[in-house]
PDB file of N, CA and C in Angstrom:
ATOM      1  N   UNK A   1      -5.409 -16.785  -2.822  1.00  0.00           N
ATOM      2  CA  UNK A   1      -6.606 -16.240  -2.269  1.00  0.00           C
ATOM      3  C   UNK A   1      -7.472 -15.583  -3.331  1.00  0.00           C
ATOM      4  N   UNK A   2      -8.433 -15.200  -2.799  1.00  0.00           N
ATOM      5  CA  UNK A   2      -9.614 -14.718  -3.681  1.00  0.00           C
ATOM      6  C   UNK A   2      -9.613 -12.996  -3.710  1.00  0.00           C
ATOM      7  N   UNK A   3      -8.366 -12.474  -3.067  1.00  0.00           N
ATOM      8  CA  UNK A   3      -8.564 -10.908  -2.875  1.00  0.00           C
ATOM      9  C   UNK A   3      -9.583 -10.307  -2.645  1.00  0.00           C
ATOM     10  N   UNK A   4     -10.068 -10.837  -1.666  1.00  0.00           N
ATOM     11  CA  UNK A   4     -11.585  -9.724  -0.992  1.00  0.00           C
ATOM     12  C   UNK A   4     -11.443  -9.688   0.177  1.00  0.00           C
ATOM     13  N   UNK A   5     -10.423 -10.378   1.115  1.00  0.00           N
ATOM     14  CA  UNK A   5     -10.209  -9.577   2.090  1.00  0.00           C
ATOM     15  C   UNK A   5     -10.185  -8.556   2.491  1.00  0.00           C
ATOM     16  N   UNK A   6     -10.752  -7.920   3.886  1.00  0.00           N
ATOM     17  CA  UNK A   6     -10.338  -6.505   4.325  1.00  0.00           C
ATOM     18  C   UNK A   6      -8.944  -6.952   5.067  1.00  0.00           C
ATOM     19  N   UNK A   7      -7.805  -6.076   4.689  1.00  0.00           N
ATOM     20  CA  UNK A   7      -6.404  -5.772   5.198  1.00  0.00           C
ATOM     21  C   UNK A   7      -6.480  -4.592   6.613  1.00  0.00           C
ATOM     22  N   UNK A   8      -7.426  -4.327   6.627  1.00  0.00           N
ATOM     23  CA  UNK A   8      -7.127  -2.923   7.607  1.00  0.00           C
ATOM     24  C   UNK A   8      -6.956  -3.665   8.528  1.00  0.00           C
ATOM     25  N   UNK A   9      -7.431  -4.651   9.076  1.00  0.00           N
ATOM     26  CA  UNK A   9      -6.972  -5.157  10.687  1.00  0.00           C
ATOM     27  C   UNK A   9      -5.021  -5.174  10.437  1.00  0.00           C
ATOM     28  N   UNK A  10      -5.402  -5.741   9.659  1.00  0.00           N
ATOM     29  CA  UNK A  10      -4.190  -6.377   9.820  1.00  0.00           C
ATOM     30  C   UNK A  10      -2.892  -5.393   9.551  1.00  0.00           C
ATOM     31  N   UNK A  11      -3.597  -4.345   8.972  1.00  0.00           N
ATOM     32  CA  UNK A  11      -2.351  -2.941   8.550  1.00  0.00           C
ATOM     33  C   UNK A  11      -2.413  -2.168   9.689  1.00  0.00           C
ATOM     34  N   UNK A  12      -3.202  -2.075  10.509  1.00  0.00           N
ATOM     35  CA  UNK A  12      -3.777  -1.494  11.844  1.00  0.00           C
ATOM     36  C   UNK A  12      -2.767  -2.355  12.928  1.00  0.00           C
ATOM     37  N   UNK A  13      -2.736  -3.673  13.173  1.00  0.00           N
ATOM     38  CA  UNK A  13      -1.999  -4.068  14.102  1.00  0.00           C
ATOM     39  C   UNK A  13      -0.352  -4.244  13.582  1.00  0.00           C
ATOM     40  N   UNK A  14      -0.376  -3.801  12.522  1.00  0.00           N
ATOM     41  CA  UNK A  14       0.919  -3.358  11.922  1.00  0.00           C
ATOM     42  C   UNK A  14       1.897  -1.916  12.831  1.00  0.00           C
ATOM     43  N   UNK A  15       0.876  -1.374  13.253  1.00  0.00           N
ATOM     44  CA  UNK A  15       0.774   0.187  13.702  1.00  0.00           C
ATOM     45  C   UNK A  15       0.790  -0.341  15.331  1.00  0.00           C
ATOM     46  N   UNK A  16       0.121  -1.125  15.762  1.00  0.00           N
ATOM     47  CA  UNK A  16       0.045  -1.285  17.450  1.00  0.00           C
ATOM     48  C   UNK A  16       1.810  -2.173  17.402  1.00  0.00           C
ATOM     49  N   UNK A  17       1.951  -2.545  16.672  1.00  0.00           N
ATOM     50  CA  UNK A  17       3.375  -3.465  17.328  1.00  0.00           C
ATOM     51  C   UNK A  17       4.532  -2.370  16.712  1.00  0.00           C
ATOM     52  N   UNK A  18       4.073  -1.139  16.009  1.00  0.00           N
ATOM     53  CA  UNK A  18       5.037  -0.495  15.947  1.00  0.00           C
ATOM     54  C   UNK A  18       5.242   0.403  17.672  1.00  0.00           C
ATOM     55  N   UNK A  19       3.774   0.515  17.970  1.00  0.00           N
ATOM     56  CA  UNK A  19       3.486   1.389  19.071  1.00  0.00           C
ATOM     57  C   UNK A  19       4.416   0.568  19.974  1.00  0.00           C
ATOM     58  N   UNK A  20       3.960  -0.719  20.508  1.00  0.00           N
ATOM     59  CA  UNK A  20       4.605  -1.379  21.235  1.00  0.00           C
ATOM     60  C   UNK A  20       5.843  -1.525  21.649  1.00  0.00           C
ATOM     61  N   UNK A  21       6.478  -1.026  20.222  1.00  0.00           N
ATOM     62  CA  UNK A  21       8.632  -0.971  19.768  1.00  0.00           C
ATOM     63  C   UNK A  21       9.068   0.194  20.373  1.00  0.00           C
ATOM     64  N   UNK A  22       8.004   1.354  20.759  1.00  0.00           N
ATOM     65  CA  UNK A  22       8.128   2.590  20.778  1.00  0.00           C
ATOM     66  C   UNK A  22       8.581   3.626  19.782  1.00  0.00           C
ATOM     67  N   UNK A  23       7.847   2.736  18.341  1.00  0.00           N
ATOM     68  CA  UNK A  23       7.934   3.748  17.331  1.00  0.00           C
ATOM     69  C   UNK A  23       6.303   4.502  17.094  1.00  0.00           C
ATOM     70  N   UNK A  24       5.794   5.896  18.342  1.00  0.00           N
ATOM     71  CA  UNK A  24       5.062   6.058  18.079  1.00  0.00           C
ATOM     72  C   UNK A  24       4.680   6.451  16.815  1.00  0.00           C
ATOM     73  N   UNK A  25       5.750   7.433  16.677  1.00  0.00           N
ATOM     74  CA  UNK A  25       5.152   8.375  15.183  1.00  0.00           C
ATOM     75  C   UNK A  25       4.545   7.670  13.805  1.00  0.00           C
ATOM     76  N   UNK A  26       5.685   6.214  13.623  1.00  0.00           N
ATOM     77  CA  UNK A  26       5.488   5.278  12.820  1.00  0.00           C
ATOM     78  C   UNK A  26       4.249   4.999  12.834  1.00  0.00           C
ATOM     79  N   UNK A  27       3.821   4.631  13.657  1.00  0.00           N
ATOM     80  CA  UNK A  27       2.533   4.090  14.271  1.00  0.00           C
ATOM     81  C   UNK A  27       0.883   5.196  13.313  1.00  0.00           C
ATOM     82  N   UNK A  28       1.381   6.245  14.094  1.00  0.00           N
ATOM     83  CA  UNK A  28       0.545   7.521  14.046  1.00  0.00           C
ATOM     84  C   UNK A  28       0.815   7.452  12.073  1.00  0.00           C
ATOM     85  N   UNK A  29       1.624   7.027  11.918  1.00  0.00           N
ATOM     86  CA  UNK A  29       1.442   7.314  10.284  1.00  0.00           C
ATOM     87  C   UNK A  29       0.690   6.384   9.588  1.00  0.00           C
ATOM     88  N   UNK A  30       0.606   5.451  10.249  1.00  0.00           N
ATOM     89  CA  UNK A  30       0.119   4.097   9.359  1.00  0.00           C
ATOM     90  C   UNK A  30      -1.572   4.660   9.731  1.00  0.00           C
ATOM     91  N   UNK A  31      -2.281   5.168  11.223  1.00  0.00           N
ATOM     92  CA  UNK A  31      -2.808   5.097  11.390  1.00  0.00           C
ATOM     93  C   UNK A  31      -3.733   6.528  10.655  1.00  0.00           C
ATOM     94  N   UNK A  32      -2.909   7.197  10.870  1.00  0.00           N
ATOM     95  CA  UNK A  32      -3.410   8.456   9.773  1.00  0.00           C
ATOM     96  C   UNK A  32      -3.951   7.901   8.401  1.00  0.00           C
ATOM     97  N   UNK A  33      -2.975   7.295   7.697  1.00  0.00           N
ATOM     98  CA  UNK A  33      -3.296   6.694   6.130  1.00  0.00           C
ATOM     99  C   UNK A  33      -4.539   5.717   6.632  1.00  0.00           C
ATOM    100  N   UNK A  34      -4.808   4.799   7.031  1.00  0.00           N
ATOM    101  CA  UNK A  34      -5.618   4.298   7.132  1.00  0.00           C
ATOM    102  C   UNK A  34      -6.708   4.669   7.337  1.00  0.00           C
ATOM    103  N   UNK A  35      -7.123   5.312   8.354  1.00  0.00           N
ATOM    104  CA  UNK A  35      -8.238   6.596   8.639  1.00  0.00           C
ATOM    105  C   UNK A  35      -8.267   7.180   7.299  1.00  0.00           C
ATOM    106  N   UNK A  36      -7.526   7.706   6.578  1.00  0.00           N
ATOM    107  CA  UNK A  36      -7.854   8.770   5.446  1.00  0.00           C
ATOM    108  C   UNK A  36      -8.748   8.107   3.977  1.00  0.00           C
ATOM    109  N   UNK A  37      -7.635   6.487   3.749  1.00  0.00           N
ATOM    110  CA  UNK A  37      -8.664   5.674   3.191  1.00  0.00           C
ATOM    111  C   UNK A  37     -10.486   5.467   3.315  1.00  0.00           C
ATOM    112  N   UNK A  38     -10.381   5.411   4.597  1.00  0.00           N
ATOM    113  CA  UNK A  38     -11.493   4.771   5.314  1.00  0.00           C
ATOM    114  C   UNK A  38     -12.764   5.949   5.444  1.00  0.00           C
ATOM    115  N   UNK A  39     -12.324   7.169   5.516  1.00  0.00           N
ATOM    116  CA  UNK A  39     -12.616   8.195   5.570  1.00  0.00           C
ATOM    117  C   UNK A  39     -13.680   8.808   4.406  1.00  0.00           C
ATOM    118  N   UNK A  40     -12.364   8.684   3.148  1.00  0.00           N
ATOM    119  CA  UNK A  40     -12.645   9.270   1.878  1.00  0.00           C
ATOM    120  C   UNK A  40     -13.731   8.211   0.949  1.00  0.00           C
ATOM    121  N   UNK A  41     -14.088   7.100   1.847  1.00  0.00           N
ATOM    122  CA  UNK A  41     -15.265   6.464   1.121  1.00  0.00           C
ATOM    123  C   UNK A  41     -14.844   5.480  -0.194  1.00  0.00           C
ATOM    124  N   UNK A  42     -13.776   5.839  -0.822  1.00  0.00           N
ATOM    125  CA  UNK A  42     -13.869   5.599  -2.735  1.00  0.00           C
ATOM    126  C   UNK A  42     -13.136   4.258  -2.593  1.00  0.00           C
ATOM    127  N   UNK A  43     -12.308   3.577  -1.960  1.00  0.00           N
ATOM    128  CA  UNK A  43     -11.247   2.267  -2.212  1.00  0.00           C
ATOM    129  C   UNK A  43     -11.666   1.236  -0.798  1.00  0.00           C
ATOM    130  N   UNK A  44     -13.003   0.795  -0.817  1.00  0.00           N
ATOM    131  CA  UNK A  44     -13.373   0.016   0.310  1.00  0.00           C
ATOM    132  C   UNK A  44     -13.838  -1.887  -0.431  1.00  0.00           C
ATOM    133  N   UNK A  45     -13.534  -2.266   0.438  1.00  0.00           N
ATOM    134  CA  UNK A  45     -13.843  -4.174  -0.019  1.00  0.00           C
ATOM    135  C   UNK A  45     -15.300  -4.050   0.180  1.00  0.00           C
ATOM    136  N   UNK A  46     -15.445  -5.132   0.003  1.00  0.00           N
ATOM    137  CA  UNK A  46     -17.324  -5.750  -0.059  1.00  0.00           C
ATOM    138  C   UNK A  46     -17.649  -5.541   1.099  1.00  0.00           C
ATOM    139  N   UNK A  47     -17.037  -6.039   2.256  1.00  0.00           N
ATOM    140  CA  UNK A  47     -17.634  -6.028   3.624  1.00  0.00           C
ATOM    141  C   UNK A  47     -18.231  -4.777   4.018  1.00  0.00           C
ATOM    142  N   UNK A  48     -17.046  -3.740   3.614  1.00  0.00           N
ATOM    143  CA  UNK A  48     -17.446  -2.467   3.907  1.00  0.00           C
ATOM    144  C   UNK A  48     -18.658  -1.684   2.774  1.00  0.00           C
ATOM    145  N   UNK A  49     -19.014  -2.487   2.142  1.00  0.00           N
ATOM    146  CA  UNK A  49     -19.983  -1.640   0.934  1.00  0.00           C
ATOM    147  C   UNK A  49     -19.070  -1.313  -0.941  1.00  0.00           C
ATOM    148  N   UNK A  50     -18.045  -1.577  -0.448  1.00  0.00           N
ATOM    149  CA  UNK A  50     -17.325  -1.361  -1.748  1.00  0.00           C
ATOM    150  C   UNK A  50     -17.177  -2.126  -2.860  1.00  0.00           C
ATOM    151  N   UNK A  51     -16.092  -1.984  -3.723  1.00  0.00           N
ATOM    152  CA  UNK A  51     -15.741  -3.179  -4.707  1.00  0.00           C
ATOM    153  C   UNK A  51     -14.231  -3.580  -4.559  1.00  0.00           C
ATOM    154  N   UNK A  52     -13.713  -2.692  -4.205  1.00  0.00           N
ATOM    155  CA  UNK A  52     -12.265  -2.733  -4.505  1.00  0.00           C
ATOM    156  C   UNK A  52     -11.471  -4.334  -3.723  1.00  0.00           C
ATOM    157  N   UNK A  53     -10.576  -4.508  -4.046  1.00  0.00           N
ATOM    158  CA  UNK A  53      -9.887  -5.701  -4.273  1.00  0.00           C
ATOM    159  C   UNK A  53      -8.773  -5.701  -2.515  1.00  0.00           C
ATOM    160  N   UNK A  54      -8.375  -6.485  -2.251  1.00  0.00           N
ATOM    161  CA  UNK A  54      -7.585  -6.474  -0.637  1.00  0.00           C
ATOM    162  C   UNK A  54      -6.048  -5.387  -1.445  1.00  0.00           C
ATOM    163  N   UNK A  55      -5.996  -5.705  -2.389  1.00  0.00           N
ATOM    164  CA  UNK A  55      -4.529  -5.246  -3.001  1.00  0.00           C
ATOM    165  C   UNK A  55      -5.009  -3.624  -3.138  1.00  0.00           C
ATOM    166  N   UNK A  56      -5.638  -3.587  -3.685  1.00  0.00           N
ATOM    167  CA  UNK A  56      -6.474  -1.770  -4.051  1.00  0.00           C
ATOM    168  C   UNK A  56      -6.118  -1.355  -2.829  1.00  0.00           C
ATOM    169  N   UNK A  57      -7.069  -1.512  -1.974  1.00  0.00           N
ATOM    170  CA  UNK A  57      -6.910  -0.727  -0.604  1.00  0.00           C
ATOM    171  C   UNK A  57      -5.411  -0.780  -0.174  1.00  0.00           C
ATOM    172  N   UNK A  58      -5.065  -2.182   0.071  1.00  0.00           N
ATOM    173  CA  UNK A  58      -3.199  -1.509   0.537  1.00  0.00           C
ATOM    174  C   UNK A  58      -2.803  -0.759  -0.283  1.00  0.00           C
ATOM    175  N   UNK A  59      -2.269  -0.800  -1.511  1.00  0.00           N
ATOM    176  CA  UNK A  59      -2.249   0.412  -2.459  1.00  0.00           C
ATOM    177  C   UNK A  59      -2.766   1.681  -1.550  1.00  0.00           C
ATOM    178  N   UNK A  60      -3.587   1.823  -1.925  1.00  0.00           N
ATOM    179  CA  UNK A  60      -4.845   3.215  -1.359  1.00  0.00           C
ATOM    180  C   UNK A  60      -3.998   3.477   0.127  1.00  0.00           C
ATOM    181  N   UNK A  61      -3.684   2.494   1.045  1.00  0.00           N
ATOM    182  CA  UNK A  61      -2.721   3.289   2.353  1.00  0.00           C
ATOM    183  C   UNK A  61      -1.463   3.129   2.269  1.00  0.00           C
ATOM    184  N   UNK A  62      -1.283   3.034   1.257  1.00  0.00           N
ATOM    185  CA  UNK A  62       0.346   3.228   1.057  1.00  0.00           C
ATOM    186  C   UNK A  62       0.757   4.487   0.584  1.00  0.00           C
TER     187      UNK A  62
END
């Protein structure tokens, strides 16, 4: 691939099929980090206005 994907969907429904297992908290964590990325403006892909790379950002919610 060309690494300019946005990952958040896909790290996001990472978090709903944890919900689903009944691992809320799990869930609530992925979804916290993600929000905080998303939040803080600095590690966003093109779509969103940024530069950063699909790998950067997972990095960045990890």
């Amino acid at each position: 691939g060309q690494n300019k994907a946005n990952p958040i969907a896909a790290i996001r429904s990472a978090g709903l099929l944890l919900e689903h297992m009944g691992f809320h908290q799990q869930a609530l964590c992925i979804y916290n980090a993600v929000d905080d990325v998303l939040r803080r403006g600095e590690i966003l892909t093109p779509d969103l206005g940024g530069k950063a790379t699909t790998q950067q950002v997972v990095d960045a919610v990890i």
